[in-house]
N, C-alpha and C. Protein backbone atom coordinates (compact mmCIF):
# COMPACT_ATOMS: atom_id res chain seq x y z
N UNK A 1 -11.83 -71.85 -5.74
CA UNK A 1 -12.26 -73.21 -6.00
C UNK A 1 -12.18 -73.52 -7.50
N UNK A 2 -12.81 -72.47 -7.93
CA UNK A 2 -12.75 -72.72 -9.75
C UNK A 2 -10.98 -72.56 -9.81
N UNK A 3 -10.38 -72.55 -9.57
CA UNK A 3 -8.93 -72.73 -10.11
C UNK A 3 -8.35 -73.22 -9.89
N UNK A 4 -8.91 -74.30 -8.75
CA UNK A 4 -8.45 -75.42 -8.07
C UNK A 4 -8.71 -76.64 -8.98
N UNK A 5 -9.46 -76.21 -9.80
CA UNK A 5 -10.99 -77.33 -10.47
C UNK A 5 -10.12 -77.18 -12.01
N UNK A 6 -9.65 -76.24 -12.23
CA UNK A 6 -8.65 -76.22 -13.55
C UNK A 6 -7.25 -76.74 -13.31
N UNK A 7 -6.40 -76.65 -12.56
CA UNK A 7 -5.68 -76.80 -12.38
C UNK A 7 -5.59 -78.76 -12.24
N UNK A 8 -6.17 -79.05 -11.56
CA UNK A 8 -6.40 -80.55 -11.42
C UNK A 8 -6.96 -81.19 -12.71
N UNK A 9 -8.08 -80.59 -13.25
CA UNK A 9 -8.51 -81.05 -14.90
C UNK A 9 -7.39 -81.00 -15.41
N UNK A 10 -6.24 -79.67 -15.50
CA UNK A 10 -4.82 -80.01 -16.32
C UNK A 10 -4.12 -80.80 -16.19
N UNK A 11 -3.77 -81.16 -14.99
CA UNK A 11 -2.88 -82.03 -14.14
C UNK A 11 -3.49 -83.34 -14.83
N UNK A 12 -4.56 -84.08 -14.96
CA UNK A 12 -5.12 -85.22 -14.83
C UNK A 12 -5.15 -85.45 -16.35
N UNK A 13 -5.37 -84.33 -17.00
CA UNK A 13 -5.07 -84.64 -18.64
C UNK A 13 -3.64 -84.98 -19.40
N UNK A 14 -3.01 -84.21 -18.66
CA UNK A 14 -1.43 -83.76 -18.88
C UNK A 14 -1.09 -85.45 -19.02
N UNK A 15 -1.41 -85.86 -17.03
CA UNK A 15 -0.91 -87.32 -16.78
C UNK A 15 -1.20 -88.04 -18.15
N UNK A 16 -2.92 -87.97 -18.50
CA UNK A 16 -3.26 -88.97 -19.50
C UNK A 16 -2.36 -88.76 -20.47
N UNK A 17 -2.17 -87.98 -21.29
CA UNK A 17 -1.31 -87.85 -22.33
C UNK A 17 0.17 -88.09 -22.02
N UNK A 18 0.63 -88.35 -21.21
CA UNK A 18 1.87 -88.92 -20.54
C UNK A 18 2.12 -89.94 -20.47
N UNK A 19 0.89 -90.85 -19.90
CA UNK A 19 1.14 -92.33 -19.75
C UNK A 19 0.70 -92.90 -21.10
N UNK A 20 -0.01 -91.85 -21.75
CA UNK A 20 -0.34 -92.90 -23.54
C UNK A 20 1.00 -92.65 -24.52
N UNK A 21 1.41 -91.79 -24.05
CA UNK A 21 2.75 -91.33 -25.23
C UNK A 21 3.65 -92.44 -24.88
N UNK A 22 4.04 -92.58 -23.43
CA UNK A 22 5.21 -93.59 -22.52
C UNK A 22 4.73 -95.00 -22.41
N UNK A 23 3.48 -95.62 -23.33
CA UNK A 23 2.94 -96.93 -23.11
C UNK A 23 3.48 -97.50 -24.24
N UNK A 24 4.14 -98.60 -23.68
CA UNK A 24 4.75 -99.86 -24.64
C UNK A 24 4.92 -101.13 -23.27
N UNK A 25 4.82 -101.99 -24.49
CA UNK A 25 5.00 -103.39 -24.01
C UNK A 25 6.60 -103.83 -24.42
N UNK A 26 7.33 -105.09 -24.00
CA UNK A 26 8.64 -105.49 -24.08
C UNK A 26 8.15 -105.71 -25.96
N UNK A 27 7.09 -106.78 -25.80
CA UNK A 27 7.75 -106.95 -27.71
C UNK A 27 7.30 -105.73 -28.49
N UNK A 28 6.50 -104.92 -28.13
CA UNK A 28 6.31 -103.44 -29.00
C UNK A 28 5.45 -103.96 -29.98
N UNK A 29 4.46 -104.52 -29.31
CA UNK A 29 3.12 -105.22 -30.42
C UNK A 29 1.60 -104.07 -29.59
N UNK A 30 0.69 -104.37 -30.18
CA UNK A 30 -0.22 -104.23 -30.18
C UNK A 30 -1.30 -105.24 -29.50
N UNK A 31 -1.54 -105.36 -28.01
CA UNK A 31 -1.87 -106.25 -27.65
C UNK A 31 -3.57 -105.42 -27.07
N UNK A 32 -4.37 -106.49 -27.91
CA UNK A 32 -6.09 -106.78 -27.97
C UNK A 32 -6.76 -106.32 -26.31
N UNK A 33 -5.53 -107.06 -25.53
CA UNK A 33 -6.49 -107.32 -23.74
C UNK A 33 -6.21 -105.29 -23.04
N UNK A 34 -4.95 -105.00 -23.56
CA UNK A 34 -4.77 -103.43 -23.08
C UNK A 34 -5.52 -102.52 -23.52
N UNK A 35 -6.24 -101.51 -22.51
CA UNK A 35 -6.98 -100.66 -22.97
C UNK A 35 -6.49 -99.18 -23.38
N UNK A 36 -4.74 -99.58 -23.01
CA UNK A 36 -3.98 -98.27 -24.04
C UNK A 36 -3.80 -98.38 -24.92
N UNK A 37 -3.41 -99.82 -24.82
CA UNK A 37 -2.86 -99.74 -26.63
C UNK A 37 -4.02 -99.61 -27.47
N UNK A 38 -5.37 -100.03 -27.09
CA UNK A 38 -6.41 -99.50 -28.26
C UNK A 38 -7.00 -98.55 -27.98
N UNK A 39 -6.66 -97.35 -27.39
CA UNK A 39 -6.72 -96.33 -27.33
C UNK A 39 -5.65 -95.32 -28.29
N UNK A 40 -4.70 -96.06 -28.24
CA UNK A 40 -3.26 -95.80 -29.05
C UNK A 40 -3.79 -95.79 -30.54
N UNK A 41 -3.95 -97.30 -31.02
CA UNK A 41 -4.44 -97.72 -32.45
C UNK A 41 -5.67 -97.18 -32.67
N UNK A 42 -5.82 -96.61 -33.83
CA UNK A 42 -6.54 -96.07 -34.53
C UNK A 42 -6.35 -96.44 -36.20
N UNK A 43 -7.49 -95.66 -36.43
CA UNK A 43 -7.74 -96.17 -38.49
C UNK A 43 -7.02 -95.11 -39.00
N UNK A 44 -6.42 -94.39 -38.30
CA UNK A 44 -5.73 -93.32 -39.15
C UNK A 44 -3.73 -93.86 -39.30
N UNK A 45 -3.55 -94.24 -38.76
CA UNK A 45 -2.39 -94.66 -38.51
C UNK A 45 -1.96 -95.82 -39.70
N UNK A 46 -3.07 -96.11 -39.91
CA UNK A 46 -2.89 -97.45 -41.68
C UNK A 46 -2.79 -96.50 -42.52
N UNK A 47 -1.82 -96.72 -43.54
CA UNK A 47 -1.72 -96.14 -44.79
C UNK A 47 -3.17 -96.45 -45.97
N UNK A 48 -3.45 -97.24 -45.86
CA UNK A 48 -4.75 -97.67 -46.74
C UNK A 48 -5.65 -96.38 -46.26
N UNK A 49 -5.98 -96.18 -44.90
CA UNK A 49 -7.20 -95.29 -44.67
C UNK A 49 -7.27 -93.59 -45.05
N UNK A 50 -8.01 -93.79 -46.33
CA UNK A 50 -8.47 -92.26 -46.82
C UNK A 50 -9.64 -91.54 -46.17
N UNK A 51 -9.40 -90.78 -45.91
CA UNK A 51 -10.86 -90.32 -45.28
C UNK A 51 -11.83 -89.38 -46.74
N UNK A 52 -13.21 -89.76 -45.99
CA UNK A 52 -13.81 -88.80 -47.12
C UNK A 52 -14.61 -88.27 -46.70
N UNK A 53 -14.38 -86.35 -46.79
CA UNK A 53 -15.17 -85.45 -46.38
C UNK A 53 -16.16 -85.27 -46.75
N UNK A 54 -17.36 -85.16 -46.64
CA UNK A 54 -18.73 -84.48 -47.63
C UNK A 54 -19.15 -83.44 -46.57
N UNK A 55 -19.08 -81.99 -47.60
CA UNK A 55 -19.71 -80.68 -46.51
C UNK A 55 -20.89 -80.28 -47.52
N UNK A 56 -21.95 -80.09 -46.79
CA UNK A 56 -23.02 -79.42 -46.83
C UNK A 56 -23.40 -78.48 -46.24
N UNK A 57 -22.81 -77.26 -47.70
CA UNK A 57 -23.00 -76.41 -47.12
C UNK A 57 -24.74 -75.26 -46.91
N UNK A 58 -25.34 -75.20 -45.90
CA UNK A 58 -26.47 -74.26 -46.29
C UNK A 58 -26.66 -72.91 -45.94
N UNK A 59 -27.17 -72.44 -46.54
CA UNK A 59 -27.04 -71.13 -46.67
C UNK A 59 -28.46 -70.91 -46.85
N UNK A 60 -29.02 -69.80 -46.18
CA UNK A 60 -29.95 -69.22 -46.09
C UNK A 60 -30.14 -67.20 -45.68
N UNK A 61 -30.70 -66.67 -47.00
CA UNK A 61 -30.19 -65.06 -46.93
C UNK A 61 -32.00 -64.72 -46.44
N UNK A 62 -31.07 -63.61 -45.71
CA UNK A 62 -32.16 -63.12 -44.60
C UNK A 62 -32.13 -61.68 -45.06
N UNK A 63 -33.52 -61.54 -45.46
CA UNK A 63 -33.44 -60.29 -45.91
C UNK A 63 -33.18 -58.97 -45.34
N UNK A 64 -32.35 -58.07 -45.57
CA UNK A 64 -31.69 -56.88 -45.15
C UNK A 64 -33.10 -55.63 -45.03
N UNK A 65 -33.15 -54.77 -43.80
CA UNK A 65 -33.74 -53.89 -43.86
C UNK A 65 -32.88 -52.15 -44.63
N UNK A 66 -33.51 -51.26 -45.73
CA UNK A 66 -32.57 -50.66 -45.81
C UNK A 66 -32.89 -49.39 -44.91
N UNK A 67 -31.97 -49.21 -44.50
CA UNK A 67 -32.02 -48.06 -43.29
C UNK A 67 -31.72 -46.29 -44.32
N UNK A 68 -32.29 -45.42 -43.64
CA UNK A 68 -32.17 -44.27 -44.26
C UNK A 68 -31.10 -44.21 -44.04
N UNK A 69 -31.14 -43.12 -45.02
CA UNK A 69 -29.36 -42.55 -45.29
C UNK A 69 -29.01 -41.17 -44.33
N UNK A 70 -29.92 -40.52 -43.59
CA UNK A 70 -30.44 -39.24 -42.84
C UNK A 70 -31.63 -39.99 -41.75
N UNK A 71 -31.29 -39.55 -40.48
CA UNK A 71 -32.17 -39.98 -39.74
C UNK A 71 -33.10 -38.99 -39.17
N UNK A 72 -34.35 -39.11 -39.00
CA UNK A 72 -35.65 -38.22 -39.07
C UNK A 72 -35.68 -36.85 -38.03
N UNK A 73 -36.34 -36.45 -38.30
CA UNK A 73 -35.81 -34.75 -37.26
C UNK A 73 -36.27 -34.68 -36.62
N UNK A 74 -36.55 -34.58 -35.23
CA UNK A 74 -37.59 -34.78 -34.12
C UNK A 74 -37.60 -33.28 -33.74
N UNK A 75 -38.34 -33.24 -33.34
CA UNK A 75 -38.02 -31.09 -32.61
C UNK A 75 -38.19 -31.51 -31.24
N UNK A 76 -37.22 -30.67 -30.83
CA UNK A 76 -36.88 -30.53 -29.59
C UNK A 76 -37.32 -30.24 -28.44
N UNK A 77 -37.64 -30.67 -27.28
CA UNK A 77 -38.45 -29.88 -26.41
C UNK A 77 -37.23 -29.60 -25.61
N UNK A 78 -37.43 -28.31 -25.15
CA UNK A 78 -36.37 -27.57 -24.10
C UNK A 78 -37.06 -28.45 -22.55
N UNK A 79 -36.20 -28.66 -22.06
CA UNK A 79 -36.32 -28.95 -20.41
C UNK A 79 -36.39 -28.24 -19.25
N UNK A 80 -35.45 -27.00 -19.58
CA UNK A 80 -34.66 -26.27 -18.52
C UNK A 80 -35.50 -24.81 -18.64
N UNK A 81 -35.17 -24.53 -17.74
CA UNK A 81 -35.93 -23.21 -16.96
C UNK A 81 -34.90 -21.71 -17.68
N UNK A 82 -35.25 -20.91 -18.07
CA UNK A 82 -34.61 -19.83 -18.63
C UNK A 82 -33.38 -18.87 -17.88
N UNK A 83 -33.71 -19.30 -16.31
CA UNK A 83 -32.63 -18.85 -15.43
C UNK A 83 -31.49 -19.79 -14.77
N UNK A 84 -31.12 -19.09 -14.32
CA UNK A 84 -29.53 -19.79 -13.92
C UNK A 84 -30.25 -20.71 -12.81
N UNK A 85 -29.77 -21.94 -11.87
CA UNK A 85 -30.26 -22.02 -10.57
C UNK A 85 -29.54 -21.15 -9.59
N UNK A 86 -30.12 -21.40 -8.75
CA UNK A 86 -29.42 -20.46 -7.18
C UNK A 86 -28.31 -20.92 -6.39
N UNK A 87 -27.40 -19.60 -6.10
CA UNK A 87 -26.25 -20.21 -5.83
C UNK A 87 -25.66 -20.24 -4.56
């Protein structure tokens, strides 16, 4: 089902980007009442429009624990029984 569900989301995007690339009118204007063509037009497409970025960047340092350089010696407890098991 899930790949049924991708496959159709592709299909249906693909189309969109198909019919906006292949949309024109006879005089090749820009007409107000179509909801491709102002989907089409955008503020980037004018030479006048500069965009202006502002990043803020923040940063916040989280203090580091320092870890030993040798880790601590625990002694061992044996588990096992001194003989073989039975065979």
């Amino acid at each position: 089902m899930r790949l049924v569900l991708t496959l159709l989301t592709a299909l249906l995007l693909l189309f969109a980007d198909f019919t906006s690339a292949e949309h024109h009118h006879e005089d090749y204007q820009l007409h107000t009442d179509c909801s491709v063509c102002i989907l089409q037009h955008s503020q980037i497409d004018t030479s006048s429009y500069k965009p202006q970025i502002k990043l803020h960047l923040r940063i916040s340092l989280l203090p580091v624990e320092e870890k030993p350089e040798t880790l601590p010696l625990k002694t061992l407890l044996k588990t096992t029984k001194d003989r073989a098991p039975p065979a």
